[in-house]
Protein backbone atom coordinates (compact mmCIF):
# COMPACT_ATOMS: atom_id res chain seq x y z
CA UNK A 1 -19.25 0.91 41.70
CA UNK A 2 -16.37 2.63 43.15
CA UNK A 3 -14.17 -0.11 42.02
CA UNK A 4 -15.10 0.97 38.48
CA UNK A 5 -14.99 4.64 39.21
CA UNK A 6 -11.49 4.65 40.12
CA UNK A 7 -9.86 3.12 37.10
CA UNK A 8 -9.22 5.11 34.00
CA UNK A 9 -12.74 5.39 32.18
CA UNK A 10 -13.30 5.11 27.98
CA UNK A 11 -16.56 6.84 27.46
CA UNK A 12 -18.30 7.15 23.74
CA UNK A 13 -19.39 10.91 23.28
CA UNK A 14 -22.17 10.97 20.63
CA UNK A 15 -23.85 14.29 19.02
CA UNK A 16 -26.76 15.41 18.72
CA UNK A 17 -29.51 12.83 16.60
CA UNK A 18 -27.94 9.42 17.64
CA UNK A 19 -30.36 6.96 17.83
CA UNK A 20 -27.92 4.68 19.65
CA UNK A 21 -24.68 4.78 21.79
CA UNK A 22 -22.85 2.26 23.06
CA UNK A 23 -21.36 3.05 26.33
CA UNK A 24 -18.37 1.18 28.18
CA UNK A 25 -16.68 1.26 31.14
CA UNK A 26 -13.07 0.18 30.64
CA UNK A 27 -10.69 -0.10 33.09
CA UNK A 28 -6.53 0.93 32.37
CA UNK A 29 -4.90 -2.37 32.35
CA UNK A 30 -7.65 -3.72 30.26
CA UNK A 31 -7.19 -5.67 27.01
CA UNK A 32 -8.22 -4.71 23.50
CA UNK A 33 -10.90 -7.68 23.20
CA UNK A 34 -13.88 -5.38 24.50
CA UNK A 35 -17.26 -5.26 23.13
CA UNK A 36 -19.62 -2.75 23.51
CA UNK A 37 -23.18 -3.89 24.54
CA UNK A 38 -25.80 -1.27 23.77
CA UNK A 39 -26.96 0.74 27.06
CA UNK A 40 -29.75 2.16 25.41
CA UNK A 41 -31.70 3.71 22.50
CA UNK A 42 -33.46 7.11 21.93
CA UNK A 43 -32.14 10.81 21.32
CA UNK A 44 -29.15 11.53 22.80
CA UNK A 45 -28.23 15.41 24.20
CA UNK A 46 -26.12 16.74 22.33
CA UNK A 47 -22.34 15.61 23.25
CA UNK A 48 -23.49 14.76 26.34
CA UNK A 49 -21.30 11.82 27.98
CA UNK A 50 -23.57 8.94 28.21
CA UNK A 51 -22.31 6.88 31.38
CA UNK A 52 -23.60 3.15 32.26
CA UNK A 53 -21.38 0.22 33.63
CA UNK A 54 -22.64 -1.61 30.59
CA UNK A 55 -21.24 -4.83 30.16
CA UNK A 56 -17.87 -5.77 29.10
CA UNK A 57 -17.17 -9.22 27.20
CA UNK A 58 -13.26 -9.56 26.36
CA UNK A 59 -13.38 -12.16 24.30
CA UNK A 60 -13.65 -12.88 20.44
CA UNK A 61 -15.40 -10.38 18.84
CA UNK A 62 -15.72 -7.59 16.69
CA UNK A 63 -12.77 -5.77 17.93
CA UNK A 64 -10.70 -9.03 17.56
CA UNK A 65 -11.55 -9.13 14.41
CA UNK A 66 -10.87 -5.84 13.51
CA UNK A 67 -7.94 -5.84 15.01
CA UNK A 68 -6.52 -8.83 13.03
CA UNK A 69 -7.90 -8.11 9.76
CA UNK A 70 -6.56 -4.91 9.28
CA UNK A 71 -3.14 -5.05 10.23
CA UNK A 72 -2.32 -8.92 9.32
CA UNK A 73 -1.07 -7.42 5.67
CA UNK A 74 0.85 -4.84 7.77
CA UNK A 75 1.91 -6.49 10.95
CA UNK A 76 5.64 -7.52 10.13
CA UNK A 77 5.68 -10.32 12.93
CA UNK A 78 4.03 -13.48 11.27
CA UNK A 79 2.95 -15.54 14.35
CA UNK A 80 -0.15 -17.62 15.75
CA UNK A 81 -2.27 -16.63 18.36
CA UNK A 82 -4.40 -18.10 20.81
CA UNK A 83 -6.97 -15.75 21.78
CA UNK A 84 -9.00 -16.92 25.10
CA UNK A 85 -11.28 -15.23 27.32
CA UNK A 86 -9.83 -12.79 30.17
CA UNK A 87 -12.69 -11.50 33.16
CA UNK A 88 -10.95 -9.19 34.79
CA UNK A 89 -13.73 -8.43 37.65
CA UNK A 90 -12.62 -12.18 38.87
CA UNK A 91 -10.90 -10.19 40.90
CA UNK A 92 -9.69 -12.99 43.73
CA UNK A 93 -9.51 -15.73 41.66
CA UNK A 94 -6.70 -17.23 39.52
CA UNK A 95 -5.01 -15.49 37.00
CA UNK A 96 -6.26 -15.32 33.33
CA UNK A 97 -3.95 -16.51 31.13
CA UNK A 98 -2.38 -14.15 28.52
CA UNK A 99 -5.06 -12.73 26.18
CA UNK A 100 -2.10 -12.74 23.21
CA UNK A 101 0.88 -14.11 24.11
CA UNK A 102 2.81 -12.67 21.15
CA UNK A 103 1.28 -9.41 22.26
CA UNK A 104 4.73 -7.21 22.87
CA UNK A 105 2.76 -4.78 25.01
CA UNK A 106 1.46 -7.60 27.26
CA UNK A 107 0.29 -7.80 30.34
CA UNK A 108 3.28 -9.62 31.36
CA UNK A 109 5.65 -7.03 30.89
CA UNK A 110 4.96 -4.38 32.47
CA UNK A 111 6.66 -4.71 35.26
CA UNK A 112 9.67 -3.62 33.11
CA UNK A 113 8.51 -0.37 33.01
CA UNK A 114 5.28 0.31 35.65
CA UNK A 115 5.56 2.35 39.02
CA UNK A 116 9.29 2.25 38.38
CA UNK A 117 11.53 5.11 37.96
CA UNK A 118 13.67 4.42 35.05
CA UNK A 119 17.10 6.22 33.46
CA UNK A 120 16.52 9.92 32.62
CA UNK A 121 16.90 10.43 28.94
CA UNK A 122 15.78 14.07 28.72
CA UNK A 123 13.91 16.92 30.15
CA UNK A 124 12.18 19.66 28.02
CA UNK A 125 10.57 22.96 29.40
CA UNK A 126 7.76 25.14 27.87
CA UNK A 127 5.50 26.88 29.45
CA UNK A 128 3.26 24.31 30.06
CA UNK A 129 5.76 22.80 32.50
CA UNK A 130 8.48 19.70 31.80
CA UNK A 131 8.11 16.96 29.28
CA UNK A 132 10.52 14.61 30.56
CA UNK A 133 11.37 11.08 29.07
CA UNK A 134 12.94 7.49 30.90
CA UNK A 135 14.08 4.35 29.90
CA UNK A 136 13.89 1.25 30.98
CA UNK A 137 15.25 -2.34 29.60
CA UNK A 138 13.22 -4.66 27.42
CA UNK A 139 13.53 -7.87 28.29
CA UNK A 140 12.02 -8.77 24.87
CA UNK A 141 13.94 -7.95 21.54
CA UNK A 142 12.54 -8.58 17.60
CA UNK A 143 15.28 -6.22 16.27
CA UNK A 144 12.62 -4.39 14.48
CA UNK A 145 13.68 -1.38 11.95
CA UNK A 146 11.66 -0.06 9.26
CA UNK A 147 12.86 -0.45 5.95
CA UNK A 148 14.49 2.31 3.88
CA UNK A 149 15.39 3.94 7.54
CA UNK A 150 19.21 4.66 7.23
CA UNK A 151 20.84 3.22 10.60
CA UNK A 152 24.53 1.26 11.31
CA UNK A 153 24.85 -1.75 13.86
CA UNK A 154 22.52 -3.91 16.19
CA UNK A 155 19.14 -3.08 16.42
CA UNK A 156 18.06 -2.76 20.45
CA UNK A 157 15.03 -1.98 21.82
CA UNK A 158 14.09 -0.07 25.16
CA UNK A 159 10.92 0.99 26.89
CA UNK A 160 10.51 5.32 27.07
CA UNK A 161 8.44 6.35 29.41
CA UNK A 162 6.58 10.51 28.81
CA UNK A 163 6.12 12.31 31.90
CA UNK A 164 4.51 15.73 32.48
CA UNK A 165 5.80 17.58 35.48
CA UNK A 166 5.50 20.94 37.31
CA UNK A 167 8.79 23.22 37.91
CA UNK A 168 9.87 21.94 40.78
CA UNK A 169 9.65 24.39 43.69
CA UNK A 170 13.19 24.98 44.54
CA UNK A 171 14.29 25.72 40.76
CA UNK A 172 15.84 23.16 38.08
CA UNK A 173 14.49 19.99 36.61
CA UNK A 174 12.01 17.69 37.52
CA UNK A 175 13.28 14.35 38.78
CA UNK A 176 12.52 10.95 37.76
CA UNK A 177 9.73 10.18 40.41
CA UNK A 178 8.23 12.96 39.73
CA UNK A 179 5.73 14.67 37.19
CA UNK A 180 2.35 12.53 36.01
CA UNK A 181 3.36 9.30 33.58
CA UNK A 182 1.52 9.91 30.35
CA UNK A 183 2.69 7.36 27.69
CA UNK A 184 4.95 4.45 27.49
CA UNK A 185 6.65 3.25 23.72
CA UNK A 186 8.69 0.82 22.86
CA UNK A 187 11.56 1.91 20.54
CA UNK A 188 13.87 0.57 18.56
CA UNK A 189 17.80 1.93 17.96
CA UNK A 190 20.50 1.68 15.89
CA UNK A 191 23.65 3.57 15.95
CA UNK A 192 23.55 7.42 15.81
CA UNK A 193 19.83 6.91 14.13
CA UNK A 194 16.80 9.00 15.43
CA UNK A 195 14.68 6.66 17.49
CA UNK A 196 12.04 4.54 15.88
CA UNK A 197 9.04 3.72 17.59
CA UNK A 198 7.85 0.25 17.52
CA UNK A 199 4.07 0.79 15.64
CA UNK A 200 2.71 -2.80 16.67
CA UNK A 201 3.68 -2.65 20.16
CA UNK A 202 0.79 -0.76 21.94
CA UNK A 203 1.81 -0.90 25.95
CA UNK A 204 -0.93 0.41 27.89
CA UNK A 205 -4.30 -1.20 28.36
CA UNK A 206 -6.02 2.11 28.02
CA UNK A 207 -4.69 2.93 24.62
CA UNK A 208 -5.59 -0.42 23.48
CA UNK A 209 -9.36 -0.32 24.45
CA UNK A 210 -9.61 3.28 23.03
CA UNK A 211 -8.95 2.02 19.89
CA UNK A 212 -11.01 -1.21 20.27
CA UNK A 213 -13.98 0.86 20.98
CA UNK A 214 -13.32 3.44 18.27
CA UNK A 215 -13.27 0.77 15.13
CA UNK A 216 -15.57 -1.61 16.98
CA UNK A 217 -18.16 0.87 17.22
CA UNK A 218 -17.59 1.91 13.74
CA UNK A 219 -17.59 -1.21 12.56
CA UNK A 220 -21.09 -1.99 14.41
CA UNK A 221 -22.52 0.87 12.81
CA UNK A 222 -21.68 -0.47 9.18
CA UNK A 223 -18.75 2.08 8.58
CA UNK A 224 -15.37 -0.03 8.67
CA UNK A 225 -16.13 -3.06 6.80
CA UNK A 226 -13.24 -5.17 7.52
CA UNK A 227 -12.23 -6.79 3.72
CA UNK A 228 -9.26 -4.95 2.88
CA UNK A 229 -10.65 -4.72 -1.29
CA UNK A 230 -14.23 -3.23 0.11
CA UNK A 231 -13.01 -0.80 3.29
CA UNK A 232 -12.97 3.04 2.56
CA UNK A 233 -10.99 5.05 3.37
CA UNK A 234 -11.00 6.59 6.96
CA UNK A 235 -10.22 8.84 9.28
CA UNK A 236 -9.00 9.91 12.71
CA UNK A 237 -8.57 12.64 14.81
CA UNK A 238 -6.38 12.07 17.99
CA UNK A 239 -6.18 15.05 20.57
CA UNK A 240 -3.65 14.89 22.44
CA UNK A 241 -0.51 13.36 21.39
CA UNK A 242 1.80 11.87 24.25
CA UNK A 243 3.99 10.02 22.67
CA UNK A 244 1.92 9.45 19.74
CA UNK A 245 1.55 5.08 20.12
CA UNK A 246 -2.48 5.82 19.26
CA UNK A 247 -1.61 7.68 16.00
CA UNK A 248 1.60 5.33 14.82
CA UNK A 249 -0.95 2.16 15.69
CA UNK A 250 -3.42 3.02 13.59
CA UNK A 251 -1.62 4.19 10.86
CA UNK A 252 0.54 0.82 11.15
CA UNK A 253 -2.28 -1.32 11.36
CA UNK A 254 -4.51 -0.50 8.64
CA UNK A 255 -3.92 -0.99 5.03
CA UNK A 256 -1.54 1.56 3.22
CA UNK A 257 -3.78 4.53 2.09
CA UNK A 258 -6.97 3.51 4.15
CA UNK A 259 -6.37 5.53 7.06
CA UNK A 260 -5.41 9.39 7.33
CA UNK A 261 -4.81 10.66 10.93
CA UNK A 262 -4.88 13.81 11.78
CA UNK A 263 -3.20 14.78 15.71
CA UNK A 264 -3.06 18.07 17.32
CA UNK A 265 -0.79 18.78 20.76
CA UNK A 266 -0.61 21.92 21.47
CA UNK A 267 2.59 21.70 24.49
CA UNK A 268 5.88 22.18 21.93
CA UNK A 269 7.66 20.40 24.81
CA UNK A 270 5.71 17.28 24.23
CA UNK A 271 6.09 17.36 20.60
CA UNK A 272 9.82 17.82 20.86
CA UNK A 273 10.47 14.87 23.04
CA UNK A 274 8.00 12.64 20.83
CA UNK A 275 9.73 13.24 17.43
CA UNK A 276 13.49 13.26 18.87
CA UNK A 277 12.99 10.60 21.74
CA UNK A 278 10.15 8.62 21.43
CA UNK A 279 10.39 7.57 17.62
CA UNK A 280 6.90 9.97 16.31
CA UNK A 281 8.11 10.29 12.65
CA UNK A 282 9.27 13.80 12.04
CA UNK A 283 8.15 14.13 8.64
CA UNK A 284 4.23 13.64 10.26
CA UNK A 285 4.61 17.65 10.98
CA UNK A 286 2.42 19.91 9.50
CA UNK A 287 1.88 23.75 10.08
CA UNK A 288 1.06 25.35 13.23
CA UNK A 289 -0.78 28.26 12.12
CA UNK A 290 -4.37 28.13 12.61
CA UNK A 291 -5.86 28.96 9.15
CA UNK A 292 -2.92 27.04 7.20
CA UNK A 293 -3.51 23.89 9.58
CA UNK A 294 -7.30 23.67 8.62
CA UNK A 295 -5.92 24.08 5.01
CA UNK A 296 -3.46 21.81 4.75
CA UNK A 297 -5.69 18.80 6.37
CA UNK A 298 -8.21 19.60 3.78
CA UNK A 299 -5.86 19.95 1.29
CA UNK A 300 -3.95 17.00 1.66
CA UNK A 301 -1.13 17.66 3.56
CA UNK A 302 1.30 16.84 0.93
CA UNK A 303 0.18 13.03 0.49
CA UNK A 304 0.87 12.66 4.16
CA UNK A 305 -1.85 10.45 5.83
CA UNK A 306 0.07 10.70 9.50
CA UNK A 307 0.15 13.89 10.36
CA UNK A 308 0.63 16.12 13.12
CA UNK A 309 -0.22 20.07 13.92
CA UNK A 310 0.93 21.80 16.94
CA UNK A 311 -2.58 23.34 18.12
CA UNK A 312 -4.59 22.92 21.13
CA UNK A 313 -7.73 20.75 19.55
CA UNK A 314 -10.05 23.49 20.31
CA UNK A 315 -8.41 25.79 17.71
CA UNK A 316 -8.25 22.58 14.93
CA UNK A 317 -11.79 21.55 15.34
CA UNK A 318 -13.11 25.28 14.90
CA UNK A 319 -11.00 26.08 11.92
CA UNK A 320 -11.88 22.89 10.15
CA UNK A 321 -15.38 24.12 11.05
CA UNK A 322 -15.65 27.38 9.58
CA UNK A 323 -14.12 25.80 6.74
CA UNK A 324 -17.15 24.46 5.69
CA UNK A 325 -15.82 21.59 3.85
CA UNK A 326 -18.86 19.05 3.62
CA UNK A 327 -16.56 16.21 3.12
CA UNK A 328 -14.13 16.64 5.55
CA UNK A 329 -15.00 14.54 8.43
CA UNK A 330 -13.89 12.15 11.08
CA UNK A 331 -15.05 8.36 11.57
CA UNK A 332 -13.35 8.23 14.88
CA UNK A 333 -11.86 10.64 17.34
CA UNK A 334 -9.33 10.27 20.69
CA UNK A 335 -9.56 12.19 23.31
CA UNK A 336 -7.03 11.90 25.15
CA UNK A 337 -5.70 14.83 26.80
CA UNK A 338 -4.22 15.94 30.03
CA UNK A 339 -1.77 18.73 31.55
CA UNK A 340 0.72 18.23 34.13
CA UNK A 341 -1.83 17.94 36.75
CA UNK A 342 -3.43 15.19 35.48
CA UNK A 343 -6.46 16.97 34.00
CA UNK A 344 -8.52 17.00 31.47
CA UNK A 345 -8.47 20.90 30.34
CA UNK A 346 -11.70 22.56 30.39
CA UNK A 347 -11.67 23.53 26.58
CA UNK A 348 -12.15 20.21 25.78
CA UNK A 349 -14.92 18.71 27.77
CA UNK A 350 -16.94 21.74 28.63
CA UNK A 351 -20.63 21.51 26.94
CA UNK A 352 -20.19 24.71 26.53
CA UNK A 353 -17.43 25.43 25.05
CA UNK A 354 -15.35 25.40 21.44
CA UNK A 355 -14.16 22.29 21.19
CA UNK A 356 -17.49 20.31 21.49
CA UNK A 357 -19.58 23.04 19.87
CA UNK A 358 -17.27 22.76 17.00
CA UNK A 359 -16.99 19.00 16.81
CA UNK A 360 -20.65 17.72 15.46
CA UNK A 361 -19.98 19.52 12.07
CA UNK A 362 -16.70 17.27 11.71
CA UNK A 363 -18.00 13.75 12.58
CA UNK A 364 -19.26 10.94 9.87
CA UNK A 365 -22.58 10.06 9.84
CA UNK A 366 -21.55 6.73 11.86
CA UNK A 367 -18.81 8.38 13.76
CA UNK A 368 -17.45 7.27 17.01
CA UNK A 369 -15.98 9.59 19.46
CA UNK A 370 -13.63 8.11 22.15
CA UNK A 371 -13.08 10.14 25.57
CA UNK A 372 -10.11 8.82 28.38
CA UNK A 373 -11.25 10.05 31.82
CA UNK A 374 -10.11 9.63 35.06
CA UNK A 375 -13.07 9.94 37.31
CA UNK A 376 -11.72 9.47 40.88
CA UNK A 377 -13.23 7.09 43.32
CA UNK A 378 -16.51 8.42 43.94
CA UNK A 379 -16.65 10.11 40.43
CA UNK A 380 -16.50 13.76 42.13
CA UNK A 381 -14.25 14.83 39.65
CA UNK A 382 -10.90 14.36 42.07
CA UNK A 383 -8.58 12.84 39.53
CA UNK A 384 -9.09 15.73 36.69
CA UNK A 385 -12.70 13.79 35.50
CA UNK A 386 -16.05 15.66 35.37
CA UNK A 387 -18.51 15.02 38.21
């Protein structure tokens, strides 16, 4: 219904020869804990976004699991959680209590950081328009800092909040109400060190079910088996990198070695403010030429299994592509980009075009493809969605 339609959609994009897709409305400020109920069976069309408001159970389940399998060996917090159910359609009722309460990316605290303007940190221009980055406290410190990372002094922590922005009209730089909030990381600093981003704090709902659906359905379809000795290796692409909390979660959370992610951006702007600001390790940078991109990913990148190339995700996918590398492909994939409008940019969800032409020569067998849409309130395409 239009309740639905106006929150910020997860859809599962399958190619051509699926025999099933699971399809899931989710909205933003959901929870990980979602579980995809299968909306129907049969040939798909190829990429075409399957849409249903299938049913949504966050509670225990395979997501759960996955979740807490693969990163308890990683997860440098040791605590005990009490998982209970959360409906969020109940929508006058009472509260739900907190899904995790040892969650640092809660529910319960985002009111540090939501609809708020915060401190401006920086503002960087290409010509995509302004990546700008704000602050705001944490109420909530664990004085997290990765080991081996030189750094002097007290560890704090801070929210950073990416923005995307136009030029304003009158000339200079955007302020702090205004551009289009894209991601929010928690990071951790200590004396004149770069910024480290917190990799098991995942703030935004969306982010959280985008990655729930991505290893849930993989997981369904017998691809992630979740015993560390038995799970293969995998791999992700994420387009679009914000401030890169997608890509540092799931190379945080899974054993070392089982996942490689690959993440293309193509705004510089963005990519500057991520590695200096918002704690995206620096050393995850890979060529930006097209050719020597598609290379290096095939080639290894050096032994670096988080890495990042500064293309547009059309020009990645067809280069890996006309690679022809038969076993170079993806298990899941995040979509997740926008520009400074809010959009979704045509090259990426048009039927038609390279990106999703490209993309069924890349994906695993038992692949799962993740899409973030905003749809608008009658799903006419108002808020950068497809109608």
């Amino acid at each position: 219904g239009p309740l639905v339609n106006a929150m910020a959609a997860s859809a599962v994009v399958v190619p051509s020869g699926t025999a099933e897709a699971w399809v899931v409305w989710t909205p933003s400020y959901s929870v990980a804990n979602a579980v995809a109920i299968p909306s129907g069976t049969g040939p798909v069309p190829p990429l075409a976004p399957l849409w249903s408001a299938a049913a949504i159970t966050p509670a225990l389940g395979v997501a759960t699991a996955a979740l807490v399998v693969t990163g308890r060996s990683r997860r440098l917090r040791a605590t005990t959680v009490r998982r209970v159910p959360r409906h969020f359609f109940n929508l006058f009722g009472e509260p739900a209590p907190e899904q995790d309460p040892e969650d640092p990316g809660r529910v319960a605290v985002v009111g540090e950081y939501q609809n708020m303007p915060g401190q401006m940190v920086s503002a960087e221009q290409s010509d995509f328009g302004w990546a700008t980055v704000q602050r705001h406290n944490a109420s909530e410190q664990d004085g997290y800092w990765p080991e081996g990372v030189a750094g002097d002094g007290e560890v704090t922590q801070e929210w950073r909040e990416l923005k995307l922005a136009k030029a304003p009209e009158g000339g200079g730089q955007p302020g702090p109400s205004d551009g289009k909030g894209q991601s929010v990381v928690k990071v951790s600093l200590r004396g004149n060190a770069a910024p480290v981003q917190v990799p098991y704090c995942m703030a935004l709902g969306y982010a959280k079910s985008m990655c729930a659906l991505a290893m849930t359905g993989t997981h369904l379809q017998g691809a992630l088996q979740l015993d560390e000795d038995t799970m293969p290796r995998m791999r992700a692409l994420v387009v679009g990198l914000g401030a890169g909390s997608i890509p540092v979660w799931l190379h945080h959370t899974f054993p070392k070695g089982k996942m490689i992610v690959d993440t293309v951006e193509i705004d510089p702007a963005v990519i500057t403010t991520a590695t200096e600001l918002l704690g995206f390790p620096k050393r995850a940078l890979r060529p930006g030429e097209v050719s020597a991109a598609a290379a290096d990913a095939i080639g290894g990148a050096g032994g670096e299994t988080l890495r990042l190339y500064p293309l547009g995700g059309e020009a990645f996918v067809e280069a890996l592509a006309a690679t022809g590398a038969s076993d170079y492909k993806y298990d899941m994939v995040f979509i997740d980009a926008f520009d400074n409008a809010g959009k979704v940019p045509d090259a990426i969800i048009d039927p038609e075009g390279p990106f999703l032409k490209a993309m069924p020569a890349l994906l695993a067998p038992k692949a799962t493809v993740v899409l973030n849409l905003l749809v608008g309130m009658t799903g006419s395409g108002s808020s950068g969605g497809p109608q």
